[in-house]
C-alpha atoms as a PDB file:
ATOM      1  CA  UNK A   1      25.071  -2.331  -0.311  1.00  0.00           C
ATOM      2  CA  UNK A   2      25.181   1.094   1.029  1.00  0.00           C
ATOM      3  CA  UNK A   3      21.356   1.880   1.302  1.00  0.00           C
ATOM      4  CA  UNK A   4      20.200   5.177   2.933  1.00  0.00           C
ATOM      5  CA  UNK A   5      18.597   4.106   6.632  1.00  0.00           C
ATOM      6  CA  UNK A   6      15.050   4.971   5.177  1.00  0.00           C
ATOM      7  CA  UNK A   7      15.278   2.884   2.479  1.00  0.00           C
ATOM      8  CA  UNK A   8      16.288   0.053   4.884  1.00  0.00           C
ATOM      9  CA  UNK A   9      13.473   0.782   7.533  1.00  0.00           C
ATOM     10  CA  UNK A  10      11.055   0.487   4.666  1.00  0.00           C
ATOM     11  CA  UNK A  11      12.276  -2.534   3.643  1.00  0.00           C
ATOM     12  CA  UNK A  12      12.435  -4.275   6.847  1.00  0.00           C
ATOM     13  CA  UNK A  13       9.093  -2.786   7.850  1.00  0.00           C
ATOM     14  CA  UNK A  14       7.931  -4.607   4.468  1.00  0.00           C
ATOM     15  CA  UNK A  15       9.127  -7.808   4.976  1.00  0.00           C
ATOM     16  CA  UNK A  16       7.475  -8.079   8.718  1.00  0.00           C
ATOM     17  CA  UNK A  17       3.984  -7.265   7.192  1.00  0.00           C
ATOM     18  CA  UNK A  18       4.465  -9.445   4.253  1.00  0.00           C
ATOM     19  CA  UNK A  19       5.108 -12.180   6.661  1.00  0.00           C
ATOM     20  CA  UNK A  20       2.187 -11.237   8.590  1.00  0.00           C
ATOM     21  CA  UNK A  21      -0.625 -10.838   5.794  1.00  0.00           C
ATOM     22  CA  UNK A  22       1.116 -12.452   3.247  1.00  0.00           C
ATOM     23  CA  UNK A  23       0.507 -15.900   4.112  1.00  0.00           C
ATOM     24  CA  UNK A  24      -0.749 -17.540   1.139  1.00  0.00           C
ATOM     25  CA  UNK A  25      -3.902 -19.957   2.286  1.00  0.00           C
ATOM     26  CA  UNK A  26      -2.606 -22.428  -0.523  1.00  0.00           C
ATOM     27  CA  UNK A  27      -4.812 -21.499  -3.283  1.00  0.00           C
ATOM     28  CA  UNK A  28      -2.431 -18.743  -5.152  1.00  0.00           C
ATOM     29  CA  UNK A  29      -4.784 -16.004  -3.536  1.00  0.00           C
ATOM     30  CA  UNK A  30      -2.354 -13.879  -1.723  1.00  0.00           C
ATOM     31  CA  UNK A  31       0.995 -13.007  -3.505  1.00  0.00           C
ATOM     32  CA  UNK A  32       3.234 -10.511  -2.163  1.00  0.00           C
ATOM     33  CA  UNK A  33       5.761  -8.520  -4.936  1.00  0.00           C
ATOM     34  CA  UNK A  34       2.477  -9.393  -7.405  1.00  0.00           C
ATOM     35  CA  UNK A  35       4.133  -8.248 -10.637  1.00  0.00           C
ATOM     36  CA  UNK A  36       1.585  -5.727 -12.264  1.00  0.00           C
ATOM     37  CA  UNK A  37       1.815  -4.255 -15.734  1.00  0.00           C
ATOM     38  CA  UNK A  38       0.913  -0.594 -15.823  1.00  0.00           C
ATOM     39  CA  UNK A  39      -0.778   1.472 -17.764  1.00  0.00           C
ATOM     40  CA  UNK A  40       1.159   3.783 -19.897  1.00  0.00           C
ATOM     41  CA  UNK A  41      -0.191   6.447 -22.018  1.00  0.00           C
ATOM     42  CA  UNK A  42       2.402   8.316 -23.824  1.00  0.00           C
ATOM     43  CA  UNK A  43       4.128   5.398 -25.568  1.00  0.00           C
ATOM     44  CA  UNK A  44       3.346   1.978 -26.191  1.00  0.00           C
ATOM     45  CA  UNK A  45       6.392   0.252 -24.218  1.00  0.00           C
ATOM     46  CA  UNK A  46       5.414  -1.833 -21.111  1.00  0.00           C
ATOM     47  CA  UNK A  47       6.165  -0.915 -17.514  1.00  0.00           C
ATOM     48  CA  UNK A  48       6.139  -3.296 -14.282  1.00  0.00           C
ATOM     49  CA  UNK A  49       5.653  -2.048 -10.905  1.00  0.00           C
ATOM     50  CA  UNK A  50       5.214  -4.636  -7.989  1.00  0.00           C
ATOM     51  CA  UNK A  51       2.117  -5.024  -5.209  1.00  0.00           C
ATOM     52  CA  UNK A  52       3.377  -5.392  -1.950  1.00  0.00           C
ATOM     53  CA  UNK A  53       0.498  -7.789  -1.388  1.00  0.00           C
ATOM     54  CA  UNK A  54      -1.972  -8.673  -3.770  1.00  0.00           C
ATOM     55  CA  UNK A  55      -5.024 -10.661  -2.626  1.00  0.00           C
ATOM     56  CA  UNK A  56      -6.881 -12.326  -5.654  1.00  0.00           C
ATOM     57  CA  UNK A  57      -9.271 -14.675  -4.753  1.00  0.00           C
ATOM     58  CA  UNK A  58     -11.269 -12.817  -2.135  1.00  0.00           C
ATOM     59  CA  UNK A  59     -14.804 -13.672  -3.635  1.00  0.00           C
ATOM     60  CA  UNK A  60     -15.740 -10.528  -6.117  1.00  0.00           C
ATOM     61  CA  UNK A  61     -12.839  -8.069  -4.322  1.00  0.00           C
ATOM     62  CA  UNK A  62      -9.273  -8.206  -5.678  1.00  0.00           C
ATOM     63  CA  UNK A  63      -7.238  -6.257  -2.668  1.00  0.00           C
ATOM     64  CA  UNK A  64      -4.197  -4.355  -3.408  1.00  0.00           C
ATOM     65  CA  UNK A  65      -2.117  -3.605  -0.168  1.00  0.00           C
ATOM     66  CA  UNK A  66       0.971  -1.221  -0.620  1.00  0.00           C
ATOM     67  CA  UNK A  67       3.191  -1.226   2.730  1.00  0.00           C
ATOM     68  CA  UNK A  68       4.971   2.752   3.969  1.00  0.00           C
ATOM     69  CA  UNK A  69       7.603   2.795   6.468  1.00  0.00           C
ATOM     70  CA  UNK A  70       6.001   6.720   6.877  1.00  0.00           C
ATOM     71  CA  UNK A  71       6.882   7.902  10.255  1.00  0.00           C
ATOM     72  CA  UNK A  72       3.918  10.492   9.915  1.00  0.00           C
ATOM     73  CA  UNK A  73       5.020  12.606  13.295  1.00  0.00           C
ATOM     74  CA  UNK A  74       8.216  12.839  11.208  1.00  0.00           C
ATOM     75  CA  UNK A  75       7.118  14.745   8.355  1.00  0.00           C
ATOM     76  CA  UNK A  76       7.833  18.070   7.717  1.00  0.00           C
ATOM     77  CA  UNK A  77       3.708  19.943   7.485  1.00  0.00           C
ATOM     78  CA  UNK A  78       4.743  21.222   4.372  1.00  0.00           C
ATOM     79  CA  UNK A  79       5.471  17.548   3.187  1.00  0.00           C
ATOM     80  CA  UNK A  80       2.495  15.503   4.083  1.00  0.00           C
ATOM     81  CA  UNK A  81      -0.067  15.983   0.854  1.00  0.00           C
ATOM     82  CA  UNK A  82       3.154  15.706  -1.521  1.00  0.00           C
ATOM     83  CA  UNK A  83       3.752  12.492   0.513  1.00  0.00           C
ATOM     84  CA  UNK A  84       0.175  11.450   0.362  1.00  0.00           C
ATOM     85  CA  UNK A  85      -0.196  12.205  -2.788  1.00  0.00           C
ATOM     86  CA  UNK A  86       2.710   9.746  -4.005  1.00  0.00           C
ATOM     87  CA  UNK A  87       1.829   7.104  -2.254  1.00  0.00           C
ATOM     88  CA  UNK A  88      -1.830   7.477  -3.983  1.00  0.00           C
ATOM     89  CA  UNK A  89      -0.524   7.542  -6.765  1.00  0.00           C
ATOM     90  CA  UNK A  90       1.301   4.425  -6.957  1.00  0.00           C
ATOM     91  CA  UNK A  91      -0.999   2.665  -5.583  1.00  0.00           C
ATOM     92  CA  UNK A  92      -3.882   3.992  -7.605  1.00  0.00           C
ATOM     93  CA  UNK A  93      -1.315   2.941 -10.680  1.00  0.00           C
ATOM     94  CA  UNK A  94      -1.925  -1.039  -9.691  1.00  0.00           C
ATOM     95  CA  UNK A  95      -5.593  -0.481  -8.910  1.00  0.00           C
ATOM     96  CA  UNK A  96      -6.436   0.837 -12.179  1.00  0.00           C
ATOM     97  CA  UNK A  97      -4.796  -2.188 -14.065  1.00  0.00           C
ATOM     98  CA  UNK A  98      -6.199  -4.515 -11.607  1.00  0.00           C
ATOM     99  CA  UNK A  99      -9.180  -3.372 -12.367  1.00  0.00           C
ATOM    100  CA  UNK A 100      -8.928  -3.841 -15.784  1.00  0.00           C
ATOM    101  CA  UNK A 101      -7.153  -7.242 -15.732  1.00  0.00           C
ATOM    102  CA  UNK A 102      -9.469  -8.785 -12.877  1.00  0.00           C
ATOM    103  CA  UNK A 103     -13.321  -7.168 -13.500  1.00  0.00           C
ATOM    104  CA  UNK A 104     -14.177  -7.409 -10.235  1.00  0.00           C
ATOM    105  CA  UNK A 105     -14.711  -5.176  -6.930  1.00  0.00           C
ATOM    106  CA  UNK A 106     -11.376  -3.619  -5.515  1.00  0.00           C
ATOM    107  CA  UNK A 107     -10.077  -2.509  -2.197  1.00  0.00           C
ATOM    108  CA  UNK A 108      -6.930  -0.568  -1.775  1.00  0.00           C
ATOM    109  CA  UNK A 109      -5.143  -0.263   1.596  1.00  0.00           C
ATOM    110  CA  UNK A 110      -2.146   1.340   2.691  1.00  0.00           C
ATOM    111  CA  UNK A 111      -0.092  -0.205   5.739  1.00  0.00           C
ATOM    112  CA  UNK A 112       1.790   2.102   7.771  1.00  0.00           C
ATOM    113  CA  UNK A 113       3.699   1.383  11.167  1.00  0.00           C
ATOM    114  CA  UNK A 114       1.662   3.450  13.618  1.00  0.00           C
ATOM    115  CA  UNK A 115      -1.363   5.865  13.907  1.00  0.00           C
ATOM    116  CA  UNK A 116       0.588   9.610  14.608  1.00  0.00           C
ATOM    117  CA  UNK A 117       0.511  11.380  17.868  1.00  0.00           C
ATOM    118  CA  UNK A 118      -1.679  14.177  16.151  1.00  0.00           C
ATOM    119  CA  UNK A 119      -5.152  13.678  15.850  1.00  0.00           C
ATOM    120  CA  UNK A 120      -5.559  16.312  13.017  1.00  0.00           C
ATOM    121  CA  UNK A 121      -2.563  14.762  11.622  1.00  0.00           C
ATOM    122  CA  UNK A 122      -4.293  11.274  11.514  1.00  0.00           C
ATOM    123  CA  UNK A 123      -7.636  12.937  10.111  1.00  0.00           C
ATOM    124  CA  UNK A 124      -6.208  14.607   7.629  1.00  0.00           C
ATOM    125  CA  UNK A 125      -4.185  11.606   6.273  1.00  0.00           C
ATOM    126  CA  UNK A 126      -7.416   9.275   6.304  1.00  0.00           C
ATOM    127  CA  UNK A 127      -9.070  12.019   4.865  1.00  0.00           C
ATOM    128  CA  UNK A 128      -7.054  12.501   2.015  1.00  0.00           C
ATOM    129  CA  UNK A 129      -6.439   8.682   1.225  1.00  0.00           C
ATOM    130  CA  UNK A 130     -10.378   7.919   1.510  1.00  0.00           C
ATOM    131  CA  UNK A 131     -11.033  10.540  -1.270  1.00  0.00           C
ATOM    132  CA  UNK A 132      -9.075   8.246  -3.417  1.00  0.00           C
ATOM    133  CA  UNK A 133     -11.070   5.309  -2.292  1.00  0.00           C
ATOM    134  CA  UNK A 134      -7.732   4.306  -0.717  1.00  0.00           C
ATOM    135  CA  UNK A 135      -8.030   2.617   3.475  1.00  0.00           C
ATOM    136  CA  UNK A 136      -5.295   3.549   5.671  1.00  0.00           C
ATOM    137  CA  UNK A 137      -4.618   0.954   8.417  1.00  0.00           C
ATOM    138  CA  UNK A 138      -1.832   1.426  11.011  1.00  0.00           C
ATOM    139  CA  UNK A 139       0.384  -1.929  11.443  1.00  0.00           C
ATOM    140  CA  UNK A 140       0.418  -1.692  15.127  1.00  0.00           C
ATOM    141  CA  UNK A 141      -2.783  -1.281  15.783  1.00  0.00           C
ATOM    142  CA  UNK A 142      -4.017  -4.729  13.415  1.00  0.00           C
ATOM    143  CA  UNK A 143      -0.584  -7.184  15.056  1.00  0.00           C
ATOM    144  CA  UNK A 144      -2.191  -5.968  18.632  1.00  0.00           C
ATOM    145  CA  UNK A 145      -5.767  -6.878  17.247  1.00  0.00           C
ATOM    146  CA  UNK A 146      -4.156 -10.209  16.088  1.00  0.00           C
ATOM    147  CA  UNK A 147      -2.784 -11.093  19.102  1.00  0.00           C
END
């Protein structure tokens, strides 16, 4: 396959995380590429879409995890709300049929690699995610917690 280079740092960068939190503690709980049904409203045909990690059995809280290979520092300015924006979106896509499916609690995270160099950068991107009731956590910063 000839895959552009972002499509293949996102993909590696997914498969490292999934390693890391998707270790399944033998009860079904945690399944990464969760298949999710979404919710379509202008015709009555089903759509799929996949949760990078999907964490089930967490007491009353289903957690939805979606992993971006987002180099933030990368990012043109002019990019980084329409960037935000669709990553919200998808994600918000499997929260709101989780929801529905599970009736419980919900917490939505979004991995990405590291924390960027800006701090107004950073703030802004927490910002905007936490209005959707979406976490940010930066991958670097949880392995070196781990460790």
């Amino acid at each position: 396959m000839n895959e552009p280079e972002p499509l293949r740092r996102g993909k590696r960068f997914q498969k490292i995380v999934q390693a890391d939190f998707g270790k399944d503690p033998g009860d079904g709980s945690v399944r990464c590429e969760a298949p999710i049904e979404l919710l379509l409203t202008k015709a009555a045909r089903k759509k799929w879409g996949r949760a990078d990690i999907l964490i089930s059995e967490a007491g009353d809280i289903v957690a939805v995890l979606e992993i971006k290979a987002t180099d933030w520092d990368r990012i043109k300015p002019k990019n980084i709300k329409k960037n935000l924006w669709r990553h919200q979106h998808q994600l918000y896509s499997y929260v709101e049929r989780t929801l529905e499916i599970e009736n419980k609690g919900l917490s939505a995270y979004i991995i990405y690699p590291t924390r960027p160099t800006s701090a107004a950068l950073c703030k802004l991107i927490e910002d905007y995610l936490e209005g959707y009731g979406i976490l940010p956590h930066w991958y670097d910063e949880i392995a070196s917690d781990a460790r």
